[in-house]
Protein backbone atom coordinates (compact mmCIF):
# COMPACT_ATOMS: atom_id res chain seq x y z
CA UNK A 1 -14.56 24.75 -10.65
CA UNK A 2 -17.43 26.92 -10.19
CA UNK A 3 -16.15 29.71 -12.84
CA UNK A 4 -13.48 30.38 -15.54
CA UNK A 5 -10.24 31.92 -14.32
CA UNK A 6 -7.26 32.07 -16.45
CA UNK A 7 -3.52 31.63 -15.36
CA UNK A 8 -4.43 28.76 -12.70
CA UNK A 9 -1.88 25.78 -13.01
CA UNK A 10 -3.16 22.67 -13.72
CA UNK A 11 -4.01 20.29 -10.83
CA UNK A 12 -3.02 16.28 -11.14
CA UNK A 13 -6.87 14.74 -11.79
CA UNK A 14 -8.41 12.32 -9.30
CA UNK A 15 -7.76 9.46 -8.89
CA UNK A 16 -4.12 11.25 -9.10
CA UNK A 17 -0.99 9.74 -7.98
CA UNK A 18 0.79 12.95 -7.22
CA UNK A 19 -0.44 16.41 -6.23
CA UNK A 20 -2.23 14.40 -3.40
CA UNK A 21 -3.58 15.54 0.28
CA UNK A 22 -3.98 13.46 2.66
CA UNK A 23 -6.30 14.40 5.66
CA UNK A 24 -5.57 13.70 9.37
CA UNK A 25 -8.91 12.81 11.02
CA UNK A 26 -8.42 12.53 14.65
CA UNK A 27 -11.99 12.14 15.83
CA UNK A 28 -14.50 13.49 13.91
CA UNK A 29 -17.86 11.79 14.22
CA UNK A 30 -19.80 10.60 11.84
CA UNK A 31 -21.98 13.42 10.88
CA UNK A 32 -18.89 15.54 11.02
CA UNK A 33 -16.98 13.36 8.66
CA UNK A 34 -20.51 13.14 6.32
CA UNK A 35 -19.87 17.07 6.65
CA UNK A 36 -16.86 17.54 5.95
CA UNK A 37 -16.57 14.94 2.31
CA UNK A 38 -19.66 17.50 1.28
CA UNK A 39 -17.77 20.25 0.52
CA UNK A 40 -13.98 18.47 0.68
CA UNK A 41 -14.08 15.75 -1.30
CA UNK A 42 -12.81 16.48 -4.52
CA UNK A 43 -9.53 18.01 -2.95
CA UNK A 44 -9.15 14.91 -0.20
CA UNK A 45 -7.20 12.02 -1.60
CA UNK A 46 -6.53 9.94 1.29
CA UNK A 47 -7.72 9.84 5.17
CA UNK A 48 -5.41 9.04 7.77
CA UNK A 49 -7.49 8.36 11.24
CA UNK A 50 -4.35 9.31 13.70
CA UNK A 51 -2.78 8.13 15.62
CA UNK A 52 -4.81 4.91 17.66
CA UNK A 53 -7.91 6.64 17.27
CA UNK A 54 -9.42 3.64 15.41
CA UNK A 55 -9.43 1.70 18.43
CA UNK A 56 -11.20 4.42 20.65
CA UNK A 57 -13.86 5.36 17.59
CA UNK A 58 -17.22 4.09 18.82
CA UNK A 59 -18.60 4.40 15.56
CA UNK A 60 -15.40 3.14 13.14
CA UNK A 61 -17.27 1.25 10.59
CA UNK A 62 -20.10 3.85 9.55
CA UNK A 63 -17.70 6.20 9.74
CA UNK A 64 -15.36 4.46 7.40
CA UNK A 65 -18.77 3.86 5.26
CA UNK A 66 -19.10 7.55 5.09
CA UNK A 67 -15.09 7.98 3.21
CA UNK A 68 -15.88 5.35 1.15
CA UNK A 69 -19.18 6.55 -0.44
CA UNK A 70 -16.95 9.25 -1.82
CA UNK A 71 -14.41 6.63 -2.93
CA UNK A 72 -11.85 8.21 -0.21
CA UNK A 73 -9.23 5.09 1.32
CA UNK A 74 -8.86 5.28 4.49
CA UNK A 75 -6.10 4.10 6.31
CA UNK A 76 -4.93 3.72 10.49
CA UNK A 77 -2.11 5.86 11.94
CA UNK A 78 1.38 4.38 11.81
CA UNK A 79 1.08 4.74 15.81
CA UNK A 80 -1.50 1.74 15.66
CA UNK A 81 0.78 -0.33 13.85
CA UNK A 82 3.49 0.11 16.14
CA UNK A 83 1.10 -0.95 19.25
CA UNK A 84 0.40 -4.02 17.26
CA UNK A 85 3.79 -4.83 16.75
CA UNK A 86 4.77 -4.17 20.04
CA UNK A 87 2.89 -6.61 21.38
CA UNK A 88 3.94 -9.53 19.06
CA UNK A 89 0.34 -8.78 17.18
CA UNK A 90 1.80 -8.17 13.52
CA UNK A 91 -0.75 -10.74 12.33
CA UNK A 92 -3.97 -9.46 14.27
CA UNK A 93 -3.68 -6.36 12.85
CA UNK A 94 -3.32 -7.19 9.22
CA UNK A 95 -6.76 -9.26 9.84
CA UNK A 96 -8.22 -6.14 11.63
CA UNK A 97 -7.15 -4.55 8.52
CA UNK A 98 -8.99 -7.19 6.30
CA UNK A 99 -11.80 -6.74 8.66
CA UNK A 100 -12.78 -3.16 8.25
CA UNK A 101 -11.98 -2.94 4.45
CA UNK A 102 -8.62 -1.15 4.77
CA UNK A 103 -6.36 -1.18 1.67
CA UNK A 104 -3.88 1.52 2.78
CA UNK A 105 -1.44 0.53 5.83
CA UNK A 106 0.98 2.86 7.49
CA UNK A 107 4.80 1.07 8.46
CA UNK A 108 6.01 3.20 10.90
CA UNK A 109 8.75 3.32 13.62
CA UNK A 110 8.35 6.60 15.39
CA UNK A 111 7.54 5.56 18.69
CA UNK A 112 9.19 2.42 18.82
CA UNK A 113 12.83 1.10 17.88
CA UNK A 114 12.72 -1.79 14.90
CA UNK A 115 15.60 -2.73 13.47
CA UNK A 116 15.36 -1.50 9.70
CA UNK A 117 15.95 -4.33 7.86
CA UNK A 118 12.92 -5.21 10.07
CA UNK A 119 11.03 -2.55 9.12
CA UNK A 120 11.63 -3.52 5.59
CA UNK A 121 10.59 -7.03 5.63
CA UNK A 122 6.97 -5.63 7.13
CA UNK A 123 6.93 -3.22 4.34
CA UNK A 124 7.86 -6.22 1.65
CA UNK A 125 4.94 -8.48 3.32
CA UNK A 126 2.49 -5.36 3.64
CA UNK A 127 2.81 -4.41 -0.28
CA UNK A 128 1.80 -7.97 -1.44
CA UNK A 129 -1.66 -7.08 -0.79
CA UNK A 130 -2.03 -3.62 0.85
CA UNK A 131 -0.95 -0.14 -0.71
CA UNK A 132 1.77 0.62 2.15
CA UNK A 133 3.08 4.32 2.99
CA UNK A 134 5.79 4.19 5.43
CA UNK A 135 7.15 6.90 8.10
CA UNK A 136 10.63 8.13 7.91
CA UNK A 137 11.87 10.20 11.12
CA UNK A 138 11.26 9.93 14.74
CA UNK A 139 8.25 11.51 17.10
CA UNK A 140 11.38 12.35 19.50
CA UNK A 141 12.82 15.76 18.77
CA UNK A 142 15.92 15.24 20.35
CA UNK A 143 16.48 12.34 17.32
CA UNK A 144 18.25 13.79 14.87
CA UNK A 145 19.05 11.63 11.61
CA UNK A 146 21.43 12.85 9.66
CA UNK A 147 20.50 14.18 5.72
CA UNK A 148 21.92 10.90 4.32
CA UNK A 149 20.03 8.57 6.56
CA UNK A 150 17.06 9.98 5.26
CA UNK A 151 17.93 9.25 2.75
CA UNK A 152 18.99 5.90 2.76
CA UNK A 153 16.60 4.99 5.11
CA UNK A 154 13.83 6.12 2.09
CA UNK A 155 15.71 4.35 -0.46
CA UNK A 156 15.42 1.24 1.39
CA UNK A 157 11.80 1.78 2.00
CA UNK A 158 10.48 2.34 -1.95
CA UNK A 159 12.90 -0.18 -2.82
CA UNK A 160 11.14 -2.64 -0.29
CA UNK A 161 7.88 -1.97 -1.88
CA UNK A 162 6.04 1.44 -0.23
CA UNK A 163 4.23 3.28 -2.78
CA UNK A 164 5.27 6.49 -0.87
CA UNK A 165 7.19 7.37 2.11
CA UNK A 166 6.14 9.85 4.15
CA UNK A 167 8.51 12.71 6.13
CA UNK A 168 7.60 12.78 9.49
CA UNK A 169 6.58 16.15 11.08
CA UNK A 170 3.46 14.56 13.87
CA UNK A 171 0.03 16.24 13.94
CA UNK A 172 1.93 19.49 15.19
CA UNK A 173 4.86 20.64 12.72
CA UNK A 174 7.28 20.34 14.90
CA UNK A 175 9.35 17.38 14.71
CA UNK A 176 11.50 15.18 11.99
CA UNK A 177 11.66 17.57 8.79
CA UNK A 178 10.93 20.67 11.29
CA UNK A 179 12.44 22.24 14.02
CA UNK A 180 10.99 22.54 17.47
CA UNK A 181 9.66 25.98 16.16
CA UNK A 182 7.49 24.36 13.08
CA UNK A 183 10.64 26.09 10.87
CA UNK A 184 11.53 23.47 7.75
CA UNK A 185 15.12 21.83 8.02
CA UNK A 186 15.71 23.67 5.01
CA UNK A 187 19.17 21.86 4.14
CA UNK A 188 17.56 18.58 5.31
CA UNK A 189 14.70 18.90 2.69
CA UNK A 190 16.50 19.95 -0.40
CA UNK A 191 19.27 16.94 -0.04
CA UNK A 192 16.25 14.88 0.63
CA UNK A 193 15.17 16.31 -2.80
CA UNK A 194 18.45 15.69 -4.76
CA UNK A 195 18.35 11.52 -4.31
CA UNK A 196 14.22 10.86 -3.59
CA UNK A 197 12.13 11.53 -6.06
CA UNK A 198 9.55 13.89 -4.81
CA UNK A 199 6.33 12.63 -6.06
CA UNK A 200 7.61 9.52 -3.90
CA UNK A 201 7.50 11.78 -0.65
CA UNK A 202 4.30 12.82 1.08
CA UNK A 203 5.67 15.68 3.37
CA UNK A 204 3.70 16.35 6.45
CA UNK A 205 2.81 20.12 6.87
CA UNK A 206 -0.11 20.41 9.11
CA UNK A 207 1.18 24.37 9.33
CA UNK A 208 -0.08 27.20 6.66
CA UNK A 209 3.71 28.34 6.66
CA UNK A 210 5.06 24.48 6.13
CA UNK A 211 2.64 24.23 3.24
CA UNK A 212 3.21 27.03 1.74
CA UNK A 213 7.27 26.40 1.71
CA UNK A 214 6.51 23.09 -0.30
CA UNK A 215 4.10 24.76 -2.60
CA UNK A 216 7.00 27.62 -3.72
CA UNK A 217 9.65 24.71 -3.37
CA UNK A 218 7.81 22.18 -5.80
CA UNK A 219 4.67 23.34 -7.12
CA UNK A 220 1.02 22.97 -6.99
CA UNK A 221 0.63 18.97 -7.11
CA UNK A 222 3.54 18.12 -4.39
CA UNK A 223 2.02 15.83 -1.98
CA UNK A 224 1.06 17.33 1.17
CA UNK A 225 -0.25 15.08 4.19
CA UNK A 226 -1.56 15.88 8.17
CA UNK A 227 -3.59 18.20 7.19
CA UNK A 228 -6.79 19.57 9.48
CA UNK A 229 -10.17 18.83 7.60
CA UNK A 230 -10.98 22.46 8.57
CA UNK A 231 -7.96 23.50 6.06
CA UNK A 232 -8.25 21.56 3.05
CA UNK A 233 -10.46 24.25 1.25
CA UNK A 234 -7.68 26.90 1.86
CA UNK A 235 -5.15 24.54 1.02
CA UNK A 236 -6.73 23.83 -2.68
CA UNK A 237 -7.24 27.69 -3.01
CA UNK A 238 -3.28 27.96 -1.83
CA UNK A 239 -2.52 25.39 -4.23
CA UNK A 240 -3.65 27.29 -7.12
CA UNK A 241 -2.80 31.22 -6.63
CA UNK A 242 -6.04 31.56 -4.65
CA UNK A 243 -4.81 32.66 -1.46
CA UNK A 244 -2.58 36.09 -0.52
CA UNK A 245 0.38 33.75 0.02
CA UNK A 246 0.11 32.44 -3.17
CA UNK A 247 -1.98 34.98 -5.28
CA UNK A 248 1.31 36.00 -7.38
CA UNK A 249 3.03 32.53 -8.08
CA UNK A 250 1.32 31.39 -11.43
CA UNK A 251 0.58 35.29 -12.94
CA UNK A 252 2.17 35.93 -16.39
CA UNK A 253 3.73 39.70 -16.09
């Protein structure tokens, strides 16, 4: 850090395991994403590019060039996966994978319907020679999955070989672990909590008030993912007692 400061908790150390953000990039060009790892990259763990924006980026590879200079994975949105998969192209897109250097690999089943023990198998396959995260909860709001599917639907997943499973929320807050609002499913979260543990979960909060619930809730290294590259700087000074929100959490009185 650029000065001393007492009474600021201590932050996991790169390359960390838990305490991690992960960055939504959803179209950022390549002097934009050069920008950006400047000033961000010792708070940015992992990129996400969302959604199927991989296959639209005219630039993909010097882009992903830029994120690994700074010894940032990358990895495609779980959305990508699931247009592979829909189209009977499992196989093509673990070579695309292979083919622009990818080692992370989103499982997902948001926006379309695969049997779990399905699911699974992917995720068992995947984890041989990727680092797989995979998506719990659906992109339709009017989905509701009970607090105990969640959780056995997580179980399932770690067991099966992701290194983390991720809550789903979309780019917006306002789905899965959130109501329509961007509110938290408080009751949801904290069962959640009682049977996964949590530096197994990387919670999408794309919204200053989401974060900020997970940050009192857990502490300064839970895992925090779909977040803006405009608000990872705020996010590492909310993190640590460096923002109003936060400026009273780690003071000795």
């Amino acid at each position: 850090m650029n000065f001393n400061l007492t009474q600021i908790p201590e932050r996991h150390k790169k390359t960390r395991e838990h305490g991690i953000t992960m960055i939504m990039d959803k179209g950022l060009s390549v002097e934009e994403a050069k920008n950006f790892m400047s000033v961000s990259h010792p708070h940015v763990d992992i990129v996400k590019l969302g959604f199927g924006t991989a296959f639209v980026t005219p630039t993909l590879k010097e882009k992903l060039e830029v994120y690994r200079s700074y010894d940032i994975p990358v990895y495609f949105g779980g959305t990508l996966f699931e247009a592979f998969l829909v189209r009977n192209q499992f196989d093509d897109y673990v070579n695309v994978c292979n083919e622009y250097g990818i080692k992370y690999i989103e499982v997902s089943d948001g926006s379309v319907t695969i049997p779990h023990t399905e699911k699974c198998g992917y995720i068992e396959k995947l984890a041989k020679k990727f680092i797989v995260l995979s998506e719990v909860g659906s992109k339709d709001a009017a989905h509701i999955i009970p607090p105990y599917k969640w959780i056995e639907l997580m179980r399932a997943e770690l067991e099966a070989g992701s290194t983390y499973v991720i809550a789903e929320a979309r780019e917006a807050g306002n789905v899965g672990i959130y109501r329509g609002s961007g509110e938290v499913r408080e009751g949801l979260v904290q069962e959640i909590l009682t049977q996964i543990p949590e530096e197994k979960i990387l919670w999408e909060a794309p919204q200053k008030a989401q974060q900020l619930y997970f940050l009192e809730l857990i502490g300064c290294n839970v895992n925090l993912g779909n977040i803006a590259p405009t608000e990872v700087i705020p996010l590492e000074a909310m993190r640590i007692g460096l923002r109003g929100d936060t400026f009273e959490l780690y003071l000795n009185k």
